[in-house]
N, C-alpha and C. Protein backbone atom coordinates (compact mmCIF):
# COMPACT_ATOMS: atom_id res chain seq x y z
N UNK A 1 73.10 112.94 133.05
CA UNK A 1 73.37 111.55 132.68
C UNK A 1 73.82 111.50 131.23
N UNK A 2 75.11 110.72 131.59
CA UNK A 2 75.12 110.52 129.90
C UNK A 2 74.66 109.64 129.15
N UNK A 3 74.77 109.83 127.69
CA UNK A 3 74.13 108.53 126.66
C UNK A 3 74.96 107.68 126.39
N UNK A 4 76.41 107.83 126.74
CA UNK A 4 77.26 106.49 126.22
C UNK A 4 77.13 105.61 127.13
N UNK A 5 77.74 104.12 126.18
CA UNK A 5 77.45 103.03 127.37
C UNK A 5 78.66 102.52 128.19
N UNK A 6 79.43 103.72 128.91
CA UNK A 6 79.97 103.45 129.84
C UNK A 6 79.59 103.14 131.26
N UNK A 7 80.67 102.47 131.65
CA UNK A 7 80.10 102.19 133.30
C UNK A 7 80.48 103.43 134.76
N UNK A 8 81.44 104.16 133.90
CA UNK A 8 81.53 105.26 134.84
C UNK A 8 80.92 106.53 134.56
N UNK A 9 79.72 106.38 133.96
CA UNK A 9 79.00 107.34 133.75
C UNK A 9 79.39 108.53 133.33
N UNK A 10 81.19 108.55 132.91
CA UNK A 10 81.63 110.08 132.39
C UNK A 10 81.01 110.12 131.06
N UNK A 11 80.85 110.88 130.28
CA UNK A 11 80.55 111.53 128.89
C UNK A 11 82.24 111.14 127.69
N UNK A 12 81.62 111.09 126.81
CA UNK A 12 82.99 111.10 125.86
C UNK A 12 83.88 112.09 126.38
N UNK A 13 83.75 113.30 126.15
CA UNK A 13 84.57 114.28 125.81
C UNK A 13 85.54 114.58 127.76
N UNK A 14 84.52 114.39 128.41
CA UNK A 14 85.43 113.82 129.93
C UNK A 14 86.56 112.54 129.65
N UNK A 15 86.35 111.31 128.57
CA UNK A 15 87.15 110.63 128.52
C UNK A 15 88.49 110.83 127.62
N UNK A 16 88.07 111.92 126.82
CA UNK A 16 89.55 112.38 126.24
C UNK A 16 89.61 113.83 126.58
N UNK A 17 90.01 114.01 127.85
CA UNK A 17 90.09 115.79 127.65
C UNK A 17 91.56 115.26 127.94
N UNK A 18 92.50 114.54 128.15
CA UNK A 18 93.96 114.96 128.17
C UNK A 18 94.46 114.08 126.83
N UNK A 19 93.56 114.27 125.69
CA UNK A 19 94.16 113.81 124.31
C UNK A 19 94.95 114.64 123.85
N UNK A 20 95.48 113.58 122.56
CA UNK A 20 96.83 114.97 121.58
C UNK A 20 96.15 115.83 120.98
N UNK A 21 96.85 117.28 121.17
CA UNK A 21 96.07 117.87 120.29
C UNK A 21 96.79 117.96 118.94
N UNK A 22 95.54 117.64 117.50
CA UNK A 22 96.03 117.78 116.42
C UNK A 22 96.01 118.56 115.73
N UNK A 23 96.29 119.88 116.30
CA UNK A 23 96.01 121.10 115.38
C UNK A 23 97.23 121.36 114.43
N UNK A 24 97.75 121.25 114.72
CA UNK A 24 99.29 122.07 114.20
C UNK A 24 100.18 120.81 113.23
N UNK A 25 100.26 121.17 111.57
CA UNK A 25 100.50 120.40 110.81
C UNK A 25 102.26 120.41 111.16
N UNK A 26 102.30 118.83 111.24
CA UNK A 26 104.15 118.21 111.16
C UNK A 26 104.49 118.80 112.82
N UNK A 27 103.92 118.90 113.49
CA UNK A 27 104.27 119.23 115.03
C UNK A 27 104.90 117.96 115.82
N UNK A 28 104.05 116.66 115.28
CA UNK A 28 104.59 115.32 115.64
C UNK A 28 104.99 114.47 114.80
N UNK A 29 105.83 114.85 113.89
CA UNK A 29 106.13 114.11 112.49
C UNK A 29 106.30 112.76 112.71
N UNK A 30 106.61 112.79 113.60
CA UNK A 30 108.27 111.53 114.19
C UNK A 30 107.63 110.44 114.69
N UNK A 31 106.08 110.70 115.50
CA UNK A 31 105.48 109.62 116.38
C UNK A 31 104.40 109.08 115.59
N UNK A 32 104.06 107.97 116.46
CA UNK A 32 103.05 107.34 115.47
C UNK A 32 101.90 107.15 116.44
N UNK A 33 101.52 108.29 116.89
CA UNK A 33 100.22 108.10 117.66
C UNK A 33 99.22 109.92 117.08
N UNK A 34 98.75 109.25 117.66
CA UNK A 34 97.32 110.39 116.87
C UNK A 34 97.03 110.96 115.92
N UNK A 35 96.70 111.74 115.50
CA UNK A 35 95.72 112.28 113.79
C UNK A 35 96.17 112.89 113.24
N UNK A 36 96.17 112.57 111.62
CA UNK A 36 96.47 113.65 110.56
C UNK A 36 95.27 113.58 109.52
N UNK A 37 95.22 114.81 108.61
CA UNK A 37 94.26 115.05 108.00
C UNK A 37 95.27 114.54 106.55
N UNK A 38 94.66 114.15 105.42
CA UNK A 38 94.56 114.21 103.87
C UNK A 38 95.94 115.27 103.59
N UNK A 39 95.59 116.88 103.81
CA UNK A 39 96.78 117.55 103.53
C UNK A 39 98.05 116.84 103.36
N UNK A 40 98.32 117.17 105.04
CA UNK A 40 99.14 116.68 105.95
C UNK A 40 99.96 115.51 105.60
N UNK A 41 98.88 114.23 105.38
CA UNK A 41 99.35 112.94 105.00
C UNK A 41 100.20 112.92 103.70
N UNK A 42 99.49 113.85 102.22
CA UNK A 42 99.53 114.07 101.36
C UNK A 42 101.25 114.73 101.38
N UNK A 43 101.65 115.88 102.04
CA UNK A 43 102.53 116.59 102.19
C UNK A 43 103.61 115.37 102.27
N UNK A 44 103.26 114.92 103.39
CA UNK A 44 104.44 114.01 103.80
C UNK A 44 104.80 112.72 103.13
N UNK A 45 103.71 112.26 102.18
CA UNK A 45 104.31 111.09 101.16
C UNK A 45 104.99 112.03 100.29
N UNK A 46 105.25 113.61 99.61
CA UNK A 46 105.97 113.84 99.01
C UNK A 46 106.72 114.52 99.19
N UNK A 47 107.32 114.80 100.69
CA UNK A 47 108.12 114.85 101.25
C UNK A 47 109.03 113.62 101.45
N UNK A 48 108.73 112.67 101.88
CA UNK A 48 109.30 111.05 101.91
C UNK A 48 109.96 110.98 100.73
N UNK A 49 109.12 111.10 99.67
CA UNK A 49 109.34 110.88 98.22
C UNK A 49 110.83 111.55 98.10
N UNK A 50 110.59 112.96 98.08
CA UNK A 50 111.48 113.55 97.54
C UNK A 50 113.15 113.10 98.56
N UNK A 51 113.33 112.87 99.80
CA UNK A 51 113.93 112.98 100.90
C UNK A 51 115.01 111.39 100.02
N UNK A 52 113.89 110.42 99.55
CA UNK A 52 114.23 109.08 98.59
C UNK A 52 115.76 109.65 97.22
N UNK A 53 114.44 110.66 96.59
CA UNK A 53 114.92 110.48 95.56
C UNK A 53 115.97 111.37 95.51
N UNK A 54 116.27 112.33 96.63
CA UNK A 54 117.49 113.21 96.67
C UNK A 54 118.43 112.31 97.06
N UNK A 55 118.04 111.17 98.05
CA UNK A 55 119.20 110.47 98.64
C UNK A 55 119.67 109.67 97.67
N UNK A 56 118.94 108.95 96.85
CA UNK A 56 118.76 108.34 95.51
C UNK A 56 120.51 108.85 94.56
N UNK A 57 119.98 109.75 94.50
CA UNK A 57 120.59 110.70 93.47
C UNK A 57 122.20 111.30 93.96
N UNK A 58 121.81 111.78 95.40
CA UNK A 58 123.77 111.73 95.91
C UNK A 58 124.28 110.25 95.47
N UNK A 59 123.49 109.07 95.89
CA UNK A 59 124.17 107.67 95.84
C UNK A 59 124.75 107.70 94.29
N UNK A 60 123.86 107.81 93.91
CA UNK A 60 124.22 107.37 92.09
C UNK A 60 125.65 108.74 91.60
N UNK A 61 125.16 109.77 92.06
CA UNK A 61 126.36 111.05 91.78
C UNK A 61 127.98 110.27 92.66
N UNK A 62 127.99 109.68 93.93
CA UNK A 62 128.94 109.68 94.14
C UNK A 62 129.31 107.97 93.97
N UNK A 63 128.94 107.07 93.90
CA UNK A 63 129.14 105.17 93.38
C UNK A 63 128.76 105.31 91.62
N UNK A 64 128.25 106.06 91.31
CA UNK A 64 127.68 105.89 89.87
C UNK A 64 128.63 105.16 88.83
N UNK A 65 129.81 105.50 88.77
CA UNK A 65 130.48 104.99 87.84
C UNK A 65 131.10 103.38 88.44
N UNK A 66 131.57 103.28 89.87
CA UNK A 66 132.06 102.20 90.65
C UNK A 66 130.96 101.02 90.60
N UNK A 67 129.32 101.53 90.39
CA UNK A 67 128.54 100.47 90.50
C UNK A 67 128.13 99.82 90.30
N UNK A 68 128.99 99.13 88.95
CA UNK A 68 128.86 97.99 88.00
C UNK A 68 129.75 97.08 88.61
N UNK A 69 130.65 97.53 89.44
CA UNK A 69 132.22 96.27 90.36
C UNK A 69 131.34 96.49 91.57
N UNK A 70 130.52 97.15 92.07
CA UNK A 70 129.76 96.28 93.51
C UNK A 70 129.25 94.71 93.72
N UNK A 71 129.42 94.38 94.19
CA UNK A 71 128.95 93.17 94.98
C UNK A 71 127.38 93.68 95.35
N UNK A 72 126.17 92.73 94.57
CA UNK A 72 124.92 93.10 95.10
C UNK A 72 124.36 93.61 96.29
N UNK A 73 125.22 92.59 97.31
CA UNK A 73 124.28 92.93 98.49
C UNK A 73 125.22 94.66 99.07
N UNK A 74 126.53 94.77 98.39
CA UNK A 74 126.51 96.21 99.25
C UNK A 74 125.37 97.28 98.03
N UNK A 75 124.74 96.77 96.99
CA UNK A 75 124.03 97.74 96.29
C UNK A 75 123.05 97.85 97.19
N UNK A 76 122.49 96.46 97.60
CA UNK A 76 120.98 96.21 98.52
C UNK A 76 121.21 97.62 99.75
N UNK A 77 122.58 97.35 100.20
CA UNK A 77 122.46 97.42 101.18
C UNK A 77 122.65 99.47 101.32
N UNK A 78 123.08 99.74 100.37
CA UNK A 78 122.83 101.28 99.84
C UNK A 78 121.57 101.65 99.89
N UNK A 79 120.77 100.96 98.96
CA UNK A 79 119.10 101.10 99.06
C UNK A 79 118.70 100.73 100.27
N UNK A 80 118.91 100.20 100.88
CA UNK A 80 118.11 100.14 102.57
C UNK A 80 118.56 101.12 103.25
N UNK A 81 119.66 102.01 103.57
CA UNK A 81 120.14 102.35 104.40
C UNK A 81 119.13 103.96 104.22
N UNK A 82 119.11 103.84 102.41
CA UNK A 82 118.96 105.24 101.88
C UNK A 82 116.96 105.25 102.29
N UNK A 83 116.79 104.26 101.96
CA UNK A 83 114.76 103.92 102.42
C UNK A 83 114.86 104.21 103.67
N UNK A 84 115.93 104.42 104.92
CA UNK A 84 115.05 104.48 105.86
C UNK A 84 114.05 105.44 106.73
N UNK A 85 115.11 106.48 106.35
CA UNK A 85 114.41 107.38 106.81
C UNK A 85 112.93 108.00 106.41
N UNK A 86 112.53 107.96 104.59
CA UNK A 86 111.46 107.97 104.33
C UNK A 86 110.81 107.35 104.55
N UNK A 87 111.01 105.81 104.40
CA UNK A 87 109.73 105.12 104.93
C UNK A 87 109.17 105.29 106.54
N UNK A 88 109.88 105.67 107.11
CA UNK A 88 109.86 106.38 108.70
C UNK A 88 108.70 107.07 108.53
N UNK A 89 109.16 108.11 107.75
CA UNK A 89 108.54 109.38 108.06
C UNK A 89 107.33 109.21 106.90
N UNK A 90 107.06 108.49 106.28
CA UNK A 90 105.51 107.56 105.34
C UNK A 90 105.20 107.04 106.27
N UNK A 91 105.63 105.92 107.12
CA UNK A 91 104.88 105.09 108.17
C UNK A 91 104.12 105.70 109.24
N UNK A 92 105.39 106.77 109.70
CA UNK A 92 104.81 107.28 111.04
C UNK A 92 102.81 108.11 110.52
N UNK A 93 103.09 108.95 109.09
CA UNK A 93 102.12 109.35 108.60
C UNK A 93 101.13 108.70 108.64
N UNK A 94 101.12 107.24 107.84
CA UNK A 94 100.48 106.34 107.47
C UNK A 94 99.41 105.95 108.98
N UNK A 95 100.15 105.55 109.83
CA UNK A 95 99.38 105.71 110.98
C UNK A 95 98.32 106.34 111.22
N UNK A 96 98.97 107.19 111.75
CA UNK A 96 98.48 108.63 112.61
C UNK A 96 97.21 108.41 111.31
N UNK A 97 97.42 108.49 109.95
CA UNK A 97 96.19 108.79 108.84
C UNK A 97 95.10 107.54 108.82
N UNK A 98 95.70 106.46 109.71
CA UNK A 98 94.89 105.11 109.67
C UNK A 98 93.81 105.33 110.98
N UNK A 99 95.01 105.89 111.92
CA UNK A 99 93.91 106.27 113.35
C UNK A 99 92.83 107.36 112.90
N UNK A 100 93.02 108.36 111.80
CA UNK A 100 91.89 109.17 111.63
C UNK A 100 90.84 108.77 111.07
N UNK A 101 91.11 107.71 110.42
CA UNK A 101 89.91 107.22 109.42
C UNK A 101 88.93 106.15 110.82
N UNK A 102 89.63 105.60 111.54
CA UNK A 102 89.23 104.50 112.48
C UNK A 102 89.29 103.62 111.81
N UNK A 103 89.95 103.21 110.99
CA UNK A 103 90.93 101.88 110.43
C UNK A 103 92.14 101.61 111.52
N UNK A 104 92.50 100.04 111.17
CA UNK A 104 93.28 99.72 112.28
C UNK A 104 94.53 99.64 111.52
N UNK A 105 95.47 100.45 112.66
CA UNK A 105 97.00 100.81 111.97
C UNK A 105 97.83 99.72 111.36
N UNK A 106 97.55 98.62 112.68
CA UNK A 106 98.33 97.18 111.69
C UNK A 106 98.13 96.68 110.63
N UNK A 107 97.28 96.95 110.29
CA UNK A 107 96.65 95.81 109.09
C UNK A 107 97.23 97.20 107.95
N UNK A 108 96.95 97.97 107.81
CA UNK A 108 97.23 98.89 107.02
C UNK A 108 99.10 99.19 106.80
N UNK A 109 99.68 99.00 107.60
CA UNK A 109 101.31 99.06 107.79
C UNK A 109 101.92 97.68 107.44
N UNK A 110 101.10 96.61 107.86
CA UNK A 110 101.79 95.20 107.54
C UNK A 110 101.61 95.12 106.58
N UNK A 111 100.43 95.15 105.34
CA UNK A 111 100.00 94.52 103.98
C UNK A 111 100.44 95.05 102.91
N UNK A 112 101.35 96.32 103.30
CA UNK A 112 102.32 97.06 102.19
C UNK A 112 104.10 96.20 102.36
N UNK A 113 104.01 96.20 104.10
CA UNK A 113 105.49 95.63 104.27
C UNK A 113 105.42 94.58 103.39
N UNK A 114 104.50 93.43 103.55
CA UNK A 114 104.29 92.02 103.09
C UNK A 114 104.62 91.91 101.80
N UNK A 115 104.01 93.08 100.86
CA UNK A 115 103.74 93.04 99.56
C UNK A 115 105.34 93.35 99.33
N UNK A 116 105.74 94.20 99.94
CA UNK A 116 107.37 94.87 99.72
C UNK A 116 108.21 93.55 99.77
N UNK A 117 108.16 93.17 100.69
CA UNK A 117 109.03 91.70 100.86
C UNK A 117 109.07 90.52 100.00
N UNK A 118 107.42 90.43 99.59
CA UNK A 118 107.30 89.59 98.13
C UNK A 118 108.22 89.88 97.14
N UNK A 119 107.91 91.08 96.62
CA UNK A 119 108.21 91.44 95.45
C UNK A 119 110.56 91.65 95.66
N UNK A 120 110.37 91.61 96.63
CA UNK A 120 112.17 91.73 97.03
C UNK A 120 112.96 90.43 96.80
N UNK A 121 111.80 89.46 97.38
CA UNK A 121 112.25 88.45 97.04
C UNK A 121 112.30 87.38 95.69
N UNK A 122 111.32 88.10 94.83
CA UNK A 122 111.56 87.74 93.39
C UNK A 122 112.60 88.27 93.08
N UNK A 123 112.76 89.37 93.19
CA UNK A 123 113.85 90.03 92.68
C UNK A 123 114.03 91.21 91.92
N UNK A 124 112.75 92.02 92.37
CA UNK A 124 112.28 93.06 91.73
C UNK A 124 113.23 93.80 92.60
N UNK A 125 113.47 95.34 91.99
CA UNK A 125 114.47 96.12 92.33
C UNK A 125 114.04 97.07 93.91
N UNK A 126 114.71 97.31 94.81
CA UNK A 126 114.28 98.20 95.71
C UNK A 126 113.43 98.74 95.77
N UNK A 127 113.94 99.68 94.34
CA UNK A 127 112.95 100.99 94.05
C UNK A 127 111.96 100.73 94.05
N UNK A 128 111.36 99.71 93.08
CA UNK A 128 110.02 99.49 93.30
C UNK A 128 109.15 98.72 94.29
N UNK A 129 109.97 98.10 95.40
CA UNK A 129 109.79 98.12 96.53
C UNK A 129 109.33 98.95 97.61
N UNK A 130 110.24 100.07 97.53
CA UNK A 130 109.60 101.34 98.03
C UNK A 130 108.25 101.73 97.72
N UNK A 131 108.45 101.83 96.04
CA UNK A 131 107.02 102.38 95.11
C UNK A 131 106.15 101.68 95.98
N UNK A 132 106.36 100.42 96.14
CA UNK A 132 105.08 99.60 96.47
C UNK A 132 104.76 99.70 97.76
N UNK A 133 105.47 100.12 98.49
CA UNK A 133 105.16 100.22 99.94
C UNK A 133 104.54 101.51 100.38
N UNK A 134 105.12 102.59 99.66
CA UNK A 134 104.26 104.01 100.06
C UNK A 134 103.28 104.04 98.96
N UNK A 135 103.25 103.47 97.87
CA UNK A 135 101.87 103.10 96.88
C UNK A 135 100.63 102.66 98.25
N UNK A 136 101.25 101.48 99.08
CA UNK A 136 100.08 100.89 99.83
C UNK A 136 99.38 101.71 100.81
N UNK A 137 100.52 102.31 101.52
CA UNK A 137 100.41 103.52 102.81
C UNK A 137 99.47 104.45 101.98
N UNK A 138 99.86 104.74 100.68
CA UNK A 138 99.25 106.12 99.97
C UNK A 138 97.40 106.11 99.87
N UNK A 139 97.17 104.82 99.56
CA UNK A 139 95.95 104.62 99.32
C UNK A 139 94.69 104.94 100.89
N UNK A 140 95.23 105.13 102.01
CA UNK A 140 94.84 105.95 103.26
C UNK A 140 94.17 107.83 102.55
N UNK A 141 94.79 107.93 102.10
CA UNK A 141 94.65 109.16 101.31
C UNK A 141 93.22 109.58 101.00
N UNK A 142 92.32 108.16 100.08
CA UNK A 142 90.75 108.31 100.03
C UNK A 142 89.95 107.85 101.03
N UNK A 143 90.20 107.54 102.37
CA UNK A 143 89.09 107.51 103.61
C UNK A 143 88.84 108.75 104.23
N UNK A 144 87.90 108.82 104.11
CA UNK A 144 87.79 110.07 104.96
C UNK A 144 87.56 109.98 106.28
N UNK A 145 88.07 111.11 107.25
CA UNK A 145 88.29 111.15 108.66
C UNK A 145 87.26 111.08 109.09
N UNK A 146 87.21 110.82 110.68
CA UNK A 146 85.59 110.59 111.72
C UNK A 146 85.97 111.85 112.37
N UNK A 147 84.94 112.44 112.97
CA UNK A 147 84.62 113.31 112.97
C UNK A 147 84.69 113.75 114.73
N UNK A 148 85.20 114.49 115.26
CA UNK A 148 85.31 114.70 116.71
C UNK A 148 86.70 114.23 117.16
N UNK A 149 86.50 113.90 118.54
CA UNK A 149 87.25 113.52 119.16
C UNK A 149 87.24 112.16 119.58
N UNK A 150 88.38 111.17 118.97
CA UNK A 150 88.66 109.69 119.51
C UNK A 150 89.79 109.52 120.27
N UNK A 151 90.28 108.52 120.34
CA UNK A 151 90.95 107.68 121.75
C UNK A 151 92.00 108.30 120.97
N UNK A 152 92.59 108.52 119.57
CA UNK A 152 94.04 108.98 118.84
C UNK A 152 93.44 110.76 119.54
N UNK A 153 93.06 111.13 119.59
CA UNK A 153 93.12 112.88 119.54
C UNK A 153 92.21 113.91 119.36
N UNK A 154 92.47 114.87 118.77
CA UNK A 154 91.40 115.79 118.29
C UNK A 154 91.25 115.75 116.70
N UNK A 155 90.27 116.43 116.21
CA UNK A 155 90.18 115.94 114.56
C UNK A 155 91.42 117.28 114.24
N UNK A 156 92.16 116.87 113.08
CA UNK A 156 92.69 117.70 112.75
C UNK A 156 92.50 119.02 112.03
């Protein structure tokens, strides 16, 4: 008999034996379901980072001198195109690092977007839009993980 208070009398570990397994760091970069550890998470905000500031940096090497005669919104629209993929690959992290803690992924993914959108709409620059958005995701970083196996996976 088991001690949990289910009604089908299986045991935890009967209820996730066909979970993800999270052994293997960046195996599921891309998805946003199950667990990452601190490393892992850590790796990939400065991976994001850097993926930014290389793209950053072709933009400015090849518009740099033209980008005083742009029209704002094609500047905006340089910086969005160039955020997307990092913030992807921060979000998808961000997750997966929210499901390890047993924090809930929305609340943790929306309250950085929110803050990003504020500050866009004053009129603060992209960049620090970004800053502020993987600043928010980043702070996942000091929870520490639960321990075993939950409904996201195996511990990493």
């Amino acid at each position: 008999m088991s001690v949990d208070n289910n009604s089908y009398g299986e045991s935890m570990d009967d209820r996730y034996k066909a979970c993800i397994d999270n052994s293997k760091m960046f195996a599921r970069w891309y998805k946003f379901s199950g667990r990452i550890g601190r490393l892992e998470f850590g790796l990939s905000i400065i991976i994001g980072i850097l993926i930014y500031a290389i793209s950053f940096a072709w933009m400015l090497k090849r518009i740099g001198d033209y980008l005083i005669y742009q029209p704002a919104e094609s500047i905006f629209l340089g910086f969005a195109l160039i955020s997307i993929l990092p913030l992807f690959l921060i979000g998808a992290a961000a997750c997966k690092r929210a499901n390890d803690c047993g924090k809930s992924p929305s609340k943790y993914m929306a309250a950085p977007i929110v803050v990003g959108i504020t500050l866009l709409l004053r009129g603060i620059s992209p960049i620090g839009v970004f800053g502020a958005i993987v600043f928010g995701w980043g702070t996942l970083i000091f929870y520490k993980s639960k321990k075993g196996i939950n409904e996201h996976g195996t511990q990493p």
